[in-house]
Protein backbone atom coordinates (compact mmCIF):
# COMPACT_ATOMS: atom_id res chain seq x y z
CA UNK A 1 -8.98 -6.45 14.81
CA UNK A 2 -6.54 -3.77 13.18
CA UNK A 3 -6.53 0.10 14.51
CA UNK A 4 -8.12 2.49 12.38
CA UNK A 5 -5.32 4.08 10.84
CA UNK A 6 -4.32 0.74 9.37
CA UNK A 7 -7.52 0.57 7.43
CA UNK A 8 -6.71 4.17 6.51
CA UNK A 9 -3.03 3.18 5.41
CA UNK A 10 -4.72 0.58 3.25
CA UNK A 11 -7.68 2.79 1.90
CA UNK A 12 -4.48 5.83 1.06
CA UNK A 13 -2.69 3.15 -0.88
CA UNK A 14 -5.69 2.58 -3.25
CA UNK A 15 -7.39 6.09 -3.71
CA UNK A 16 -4.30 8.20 -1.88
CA UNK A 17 -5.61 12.06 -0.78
CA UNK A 18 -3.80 14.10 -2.71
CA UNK A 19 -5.45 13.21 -5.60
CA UNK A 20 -8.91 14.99 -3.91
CA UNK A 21 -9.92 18.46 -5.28
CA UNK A 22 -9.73 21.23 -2.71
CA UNK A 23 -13.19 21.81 -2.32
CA UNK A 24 -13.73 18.10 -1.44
CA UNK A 25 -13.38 16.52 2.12
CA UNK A 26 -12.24 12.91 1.75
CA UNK A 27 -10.75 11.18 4.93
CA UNK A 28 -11.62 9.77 8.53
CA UNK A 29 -15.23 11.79 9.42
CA UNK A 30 -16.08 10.04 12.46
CA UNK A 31 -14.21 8.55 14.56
CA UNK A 32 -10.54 7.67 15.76
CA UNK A 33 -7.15 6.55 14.17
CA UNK A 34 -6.57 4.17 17.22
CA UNK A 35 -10.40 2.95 17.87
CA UNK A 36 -10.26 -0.90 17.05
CA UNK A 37 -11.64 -1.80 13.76
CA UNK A 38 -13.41 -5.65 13.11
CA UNK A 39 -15.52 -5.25 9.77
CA UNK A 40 -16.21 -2.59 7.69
CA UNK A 41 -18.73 -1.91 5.43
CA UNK A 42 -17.93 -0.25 1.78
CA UNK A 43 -20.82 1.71 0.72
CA UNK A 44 -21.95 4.94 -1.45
CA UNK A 45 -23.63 6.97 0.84
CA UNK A 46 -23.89 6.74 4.24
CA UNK A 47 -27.75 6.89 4.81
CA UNK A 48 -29.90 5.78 7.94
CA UNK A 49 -30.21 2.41 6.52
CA UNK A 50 -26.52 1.99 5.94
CA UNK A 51 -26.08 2.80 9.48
CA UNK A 52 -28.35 0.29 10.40
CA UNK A 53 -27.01 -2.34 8.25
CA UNK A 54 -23.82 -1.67 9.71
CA UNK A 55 -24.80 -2.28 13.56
CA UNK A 56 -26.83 -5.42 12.23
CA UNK A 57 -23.98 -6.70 10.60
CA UNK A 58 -21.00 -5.63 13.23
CA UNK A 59 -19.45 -3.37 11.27
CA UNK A 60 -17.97 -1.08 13.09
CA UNK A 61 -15.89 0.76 10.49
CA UNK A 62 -17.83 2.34 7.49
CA UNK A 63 -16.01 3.53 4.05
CA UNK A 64 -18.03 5.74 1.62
CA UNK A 65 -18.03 7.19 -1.40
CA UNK A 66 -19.49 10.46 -0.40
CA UNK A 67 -18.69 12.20 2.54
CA UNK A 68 -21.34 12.36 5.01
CA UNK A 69 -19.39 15.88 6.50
CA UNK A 70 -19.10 17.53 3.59
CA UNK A 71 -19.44 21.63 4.37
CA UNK A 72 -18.34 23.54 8.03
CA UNK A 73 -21.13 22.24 11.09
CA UNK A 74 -21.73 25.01 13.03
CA UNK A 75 -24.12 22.93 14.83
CA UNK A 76 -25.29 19.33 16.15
CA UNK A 77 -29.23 18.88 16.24
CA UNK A 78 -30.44 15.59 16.53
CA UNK A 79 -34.14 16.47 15.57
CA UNK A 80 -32.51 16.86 12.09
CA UNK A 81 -31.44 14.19 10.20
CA UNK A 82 -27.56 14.58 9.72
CA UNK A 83 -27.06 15.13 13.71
CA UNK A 84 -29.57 11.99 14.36
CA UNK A 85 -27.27 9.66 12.23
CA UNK A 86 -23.91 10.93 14.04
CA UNK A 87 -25.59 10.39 17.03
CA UNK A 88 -26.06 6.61 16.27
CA UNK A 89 -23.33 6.35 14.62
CA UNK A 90 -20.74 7.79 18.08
CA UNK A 91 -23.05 5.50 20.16
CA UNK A 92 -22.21 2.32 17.92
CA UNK A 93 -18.82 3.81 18.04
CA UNK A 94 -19.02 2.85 14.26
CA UNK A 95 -15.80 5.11 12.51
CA UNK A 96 -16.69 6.97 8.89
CA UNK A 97 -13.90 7.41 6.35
CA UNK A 98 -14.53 8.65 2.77
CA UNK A 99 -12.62 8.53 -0.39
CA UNK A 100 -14.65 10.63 -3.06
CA UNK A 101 -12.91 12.93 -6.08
CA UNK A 102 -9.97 11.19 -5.13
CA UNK A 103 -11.52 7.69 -5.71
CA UNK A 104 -12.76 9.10 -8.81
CA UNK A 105 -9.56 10.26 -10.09
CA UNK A 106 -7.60 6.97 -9.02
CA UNK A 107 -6.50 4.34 -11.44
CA UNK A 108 -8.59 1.62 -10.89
CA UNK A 109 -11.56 3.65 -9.33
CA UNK A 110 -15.17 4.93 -9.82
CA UNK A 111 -14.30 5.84 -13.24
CA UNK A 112 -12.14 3.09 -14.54
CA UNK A 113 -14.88 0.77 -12.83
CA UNK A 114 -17.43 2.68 -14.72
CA UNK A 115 -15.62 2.50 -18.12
CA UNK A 116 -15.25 -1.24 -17.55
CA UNK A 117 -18.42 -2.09 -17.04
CA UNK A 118 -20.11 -0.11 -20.04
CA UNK A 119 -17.84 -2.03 -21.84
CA UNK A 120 -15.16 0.81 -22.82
CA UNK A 121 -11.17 -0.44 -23.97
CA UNK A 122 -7.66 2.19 -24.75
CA UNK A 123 -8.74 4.29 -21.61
CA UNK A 124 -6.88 7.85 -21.70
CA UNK A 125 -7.34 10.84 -19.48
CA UNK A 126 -10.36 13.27 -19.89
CA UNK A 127 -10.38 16.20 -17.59
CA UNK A 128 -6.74 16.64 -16.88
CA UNK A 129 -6.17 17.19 -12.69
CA UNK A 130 -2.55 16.72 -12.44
CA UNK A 131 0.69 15.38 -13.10
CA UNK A 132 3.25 14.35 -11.55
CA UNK A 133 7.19 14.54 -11.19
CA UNK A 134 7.53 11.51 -13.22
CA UNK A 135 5.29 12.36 -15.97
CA UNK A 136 1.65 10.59 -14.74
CA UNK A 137 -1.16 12.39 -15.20
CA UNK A 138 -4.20 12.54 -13.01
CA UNK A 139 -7.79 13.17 -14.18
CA UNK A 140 -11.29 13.15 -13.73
CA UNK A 141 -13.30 10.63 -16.23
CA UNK A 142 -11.75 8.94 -19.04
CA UNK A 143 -12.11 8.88 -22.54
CA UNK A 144 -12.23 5.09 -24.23
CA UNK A 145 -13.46 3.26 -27.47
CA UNK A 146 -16.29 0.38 -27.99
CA UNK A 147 -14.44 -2.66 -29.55
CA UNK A 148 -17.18 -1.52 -32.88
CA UNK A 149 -18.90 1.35 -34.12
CA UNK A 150 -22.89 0.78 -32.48
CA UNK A 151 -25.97 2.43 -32.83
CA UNK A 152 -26.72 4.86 -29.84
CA UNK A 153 -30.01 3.34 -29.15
CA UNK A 154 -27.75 0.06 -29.16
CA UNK A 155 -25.28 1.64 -26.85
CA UNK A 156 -27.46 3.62 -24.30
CA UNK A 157 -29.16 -0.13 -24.32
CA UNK A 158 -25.84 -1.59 -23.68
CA UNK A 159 -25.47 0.81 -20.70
CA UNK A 160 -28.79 0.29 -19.07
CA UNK A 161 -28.08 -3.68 -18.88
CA UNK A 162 -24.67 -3.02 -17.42
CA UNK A 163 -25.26 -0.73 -14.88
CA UNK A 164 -27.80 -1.15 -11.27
CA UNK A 165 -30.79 1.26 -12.90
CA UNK A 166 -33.90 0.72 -14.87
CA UNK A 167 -33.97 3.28 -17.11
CA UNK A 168 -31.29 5.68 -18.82
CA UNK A 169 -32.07 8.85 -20.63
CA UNK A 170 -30.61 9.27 -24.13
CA UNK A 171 -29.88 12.63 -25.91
CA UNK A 172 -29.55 11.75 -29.20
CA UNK A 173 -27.90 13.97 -31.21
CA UNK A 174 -29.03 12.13 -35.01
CA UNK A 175 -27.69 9.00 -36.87
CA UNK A 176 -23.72 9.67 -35.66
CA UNK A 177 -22.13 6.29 -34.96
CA UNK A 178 -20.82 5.40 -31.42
CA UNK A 179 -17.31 4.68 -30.97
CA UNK A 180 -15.38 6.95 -28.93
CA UNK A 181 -16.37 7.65 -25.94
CA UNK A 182 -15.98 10.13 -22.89
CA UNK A 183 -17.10 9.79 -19.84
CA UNK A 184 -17.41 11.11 -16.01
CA UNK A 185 -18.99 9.62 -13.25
CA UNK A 186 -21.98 11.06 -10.86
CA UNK A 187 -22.30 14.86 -11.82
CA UNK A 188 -20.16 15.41 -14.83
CA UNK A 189 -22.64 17.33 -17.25
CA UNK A 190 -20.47 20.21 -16.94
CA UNK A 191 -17.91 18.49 -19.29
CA UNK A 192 -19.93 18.15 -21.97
CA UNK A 193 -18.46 21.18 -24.31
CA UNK A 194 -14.94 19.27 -23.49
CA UNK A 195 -16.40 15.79 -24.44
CA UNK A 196 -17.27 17.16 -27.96
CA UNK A 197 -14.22 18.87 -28.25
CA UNK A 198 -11.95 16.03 -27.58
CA UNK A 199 -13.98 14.23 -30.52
CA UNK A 200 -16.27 11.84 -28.13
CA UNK A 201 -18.73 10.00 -30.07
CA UNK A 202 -20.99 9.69 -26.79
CA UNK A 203 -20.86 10.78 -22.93
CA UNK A 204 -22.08 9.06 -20.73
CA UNK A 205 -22.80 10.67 -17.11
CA UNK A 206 -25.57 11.83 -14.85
CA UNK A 207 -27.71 14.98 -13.83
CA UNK A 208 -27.83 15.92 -17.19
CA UNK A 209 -29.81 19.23 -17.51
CA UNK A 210 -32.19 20.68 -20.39
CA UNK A 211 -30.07 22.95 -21.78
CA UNK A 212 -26.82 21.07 -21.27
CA UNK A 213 -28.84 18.49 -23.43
CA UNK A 214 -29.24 20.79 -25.67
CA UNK A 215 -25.49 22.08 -26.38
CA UNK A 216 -24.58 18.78 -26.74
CA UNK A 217 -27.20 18.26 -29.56
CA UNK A 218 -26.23 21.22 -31.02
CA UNK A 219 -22.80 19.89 -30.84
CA UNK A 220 -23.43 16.78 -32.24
CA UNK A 221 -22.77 14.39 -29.81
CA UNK A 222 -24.92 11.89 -27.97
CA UNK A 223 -25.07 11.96 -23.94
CA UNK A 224 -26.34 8.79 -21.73
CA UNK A 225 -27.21 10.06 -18.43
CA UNK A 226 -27.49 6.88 -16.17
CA UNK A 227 -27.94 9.09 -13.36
CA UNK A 228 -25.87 9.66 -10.62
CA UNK A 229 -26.37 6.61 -8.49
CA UNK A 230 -25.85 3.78 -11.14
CA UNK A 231 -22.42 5.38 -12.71
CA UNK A 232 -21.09 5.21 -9.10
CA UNK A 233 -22.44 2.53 -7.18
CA UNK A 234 -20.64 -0.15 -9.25
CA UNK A 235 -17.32 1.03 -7.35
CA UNK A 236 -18.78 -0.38 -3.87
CA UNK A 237 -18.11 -4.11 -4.47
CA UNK A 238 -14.59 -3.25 -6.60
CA UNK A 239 -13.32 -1.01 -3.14
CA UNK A 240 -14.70 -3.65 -1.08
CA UNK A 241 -12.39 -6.06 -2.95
CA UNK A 242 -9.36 -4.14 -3.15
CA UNK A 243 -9.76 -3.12 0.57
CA UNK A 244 -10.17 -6.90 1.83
CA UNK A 245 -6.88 -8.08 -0.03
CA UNK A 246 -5.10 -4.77 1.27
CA UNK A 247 -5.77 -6.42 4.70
CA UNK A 248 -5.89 -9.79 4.00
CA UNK A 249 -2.95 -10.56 6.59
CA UNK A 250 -5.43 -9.35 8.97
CA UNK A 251 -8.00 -10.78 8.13
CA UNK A 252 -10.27 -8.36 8.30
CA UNK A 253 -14.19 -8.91 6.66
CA UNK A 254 -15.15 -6.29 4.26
CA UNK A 255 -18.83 -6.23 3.24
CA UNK A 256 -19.98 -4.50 0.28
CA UNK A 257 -23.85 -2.42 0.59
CA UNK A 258 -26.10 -4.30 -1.08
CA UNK A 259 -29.23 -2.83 0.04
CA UNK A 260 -29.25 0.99 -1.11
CA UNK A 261 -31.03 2.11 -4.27
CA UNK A 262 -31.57 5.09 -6.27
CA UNK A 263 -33.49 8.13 -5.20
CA UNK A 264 -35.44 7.85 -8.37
CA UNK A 265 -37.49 5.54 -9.70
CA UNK A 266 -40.00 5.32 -13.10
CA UNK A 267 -43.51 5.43 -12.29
């Protein structure tokens, strides 16, 4: 077993805090920096069944994505759902820690995993964040190139097969070849103006909107939206990687989610 704020030490080192937006709430949730920690479990969301999994399994250390305390509680009710799950979770004395806009942000995070996977090479920044004393600069999504010009059917294709969803939704914008790509992952349609502007090809996010669709047509550029789950949920087994050989001297067993799904399905 390590203390807490070892795993936290570790979990800094790969997504560090100060890379968060202001209105986000990364961090330890639940929990103590010197409770013992023996597993963990690396997940997206910390829903009722993650909770269970986790006091199946032994975990008593969870790391999310999102953060399950995300605005002020004024209150605690366990007849509601949020104050039933915190209620489990302090009797399992299972500790929450999240690392969300700042995992996005962070080299080798949601984004890069994202990019990666859809197949996406000569990664650059996209929404600029930051930068730093040295000259590195910090952003949300990246912007990257296919190794060929494709079709957009081809591509969105591509994307479906590559990420955990059945379906993606395409807004095709006419016969413009894909190369350059932006992208952003989870909620990003609000980037779509700077997308076309930087000369993308193709975004790719999720919870796309009608008319935000629409701009982009009128812009001329295509949009995947491979909704919110799939362009995220990729980064659970990557952080559960990088976490376990952060505390490999340890030896500490990280287990990745592998039972949560989308929201949405096709019927």
């Amino acid at each position: 077993m390590v203390k807490c704020q070892v795993v936290m030490d570790a979990l800094e080192r790969i997504a560090p805090k100060r890379l968060a937006e202001d209105w986000d709430n990364p961090g330890l949730l639940v929990g103590a920096f010197n409770q013992d920690i023996r597993k963990i479990l690396v997940c997206l969301d910390v829903s009722d069944a993650v909770v269970e999994q986790a006091i199946k399994t032994g975990a008593n250390m969870i790391v999310a994505h999102h953060p399950l305390i995300f605005k002020g509680i004024k209150k605690i009710r366990t007849d509601l759902p949020l104050g039933a799950r915190l209620q489990n979770l302090l009797k399992h004395d299972i500790a929450v820690a999240a690392a969300h806009t700042n995992l996005d942000i962070a080299v080798g995070g949601v984004n890069d995993v994202l990019a990666e996977a859809i197949g996406l090479g000569k990664l650059s920044t996209f929404v600029i964040t930051s930068q730093e004393e040295d000259g590195t600069v910090e952003s949300l999504g990246r912007i990257g190139s296919l190794p060929a010009p494709m079709e957009v059917t081809d591509f969105a294709r591509q994307i479906r097969e590559a990420l955990p969803t059945e379906h993606v939704r395409l807004v095709n914008a006419g016969t413009r070849p894909v190369r350059k790509v932006a992208l952003c992952s989870g909620s990003g349609a609000e980037f779509i103006q700077k997308a076309a502007f930087m000369g993308a090809d193709a975004y790719v996010t999720g919870d796309v909107k009608y008319h935000e669709a629409q701009t982009a047509v009128e812009m001329g550029m295509h949009v995947i939206d491979a909704g919110h789950f799939a362009t995220e949920f990729p980064v659970v087994e990557v952080l559960c990687e990088r976490l376990a050989a952060e505390l490999a001297e340890y030896h500490m067993e990280v287990i990745a989610d592998t039972e949560s799904g989308d929201f949405f399905t096709i019927v």
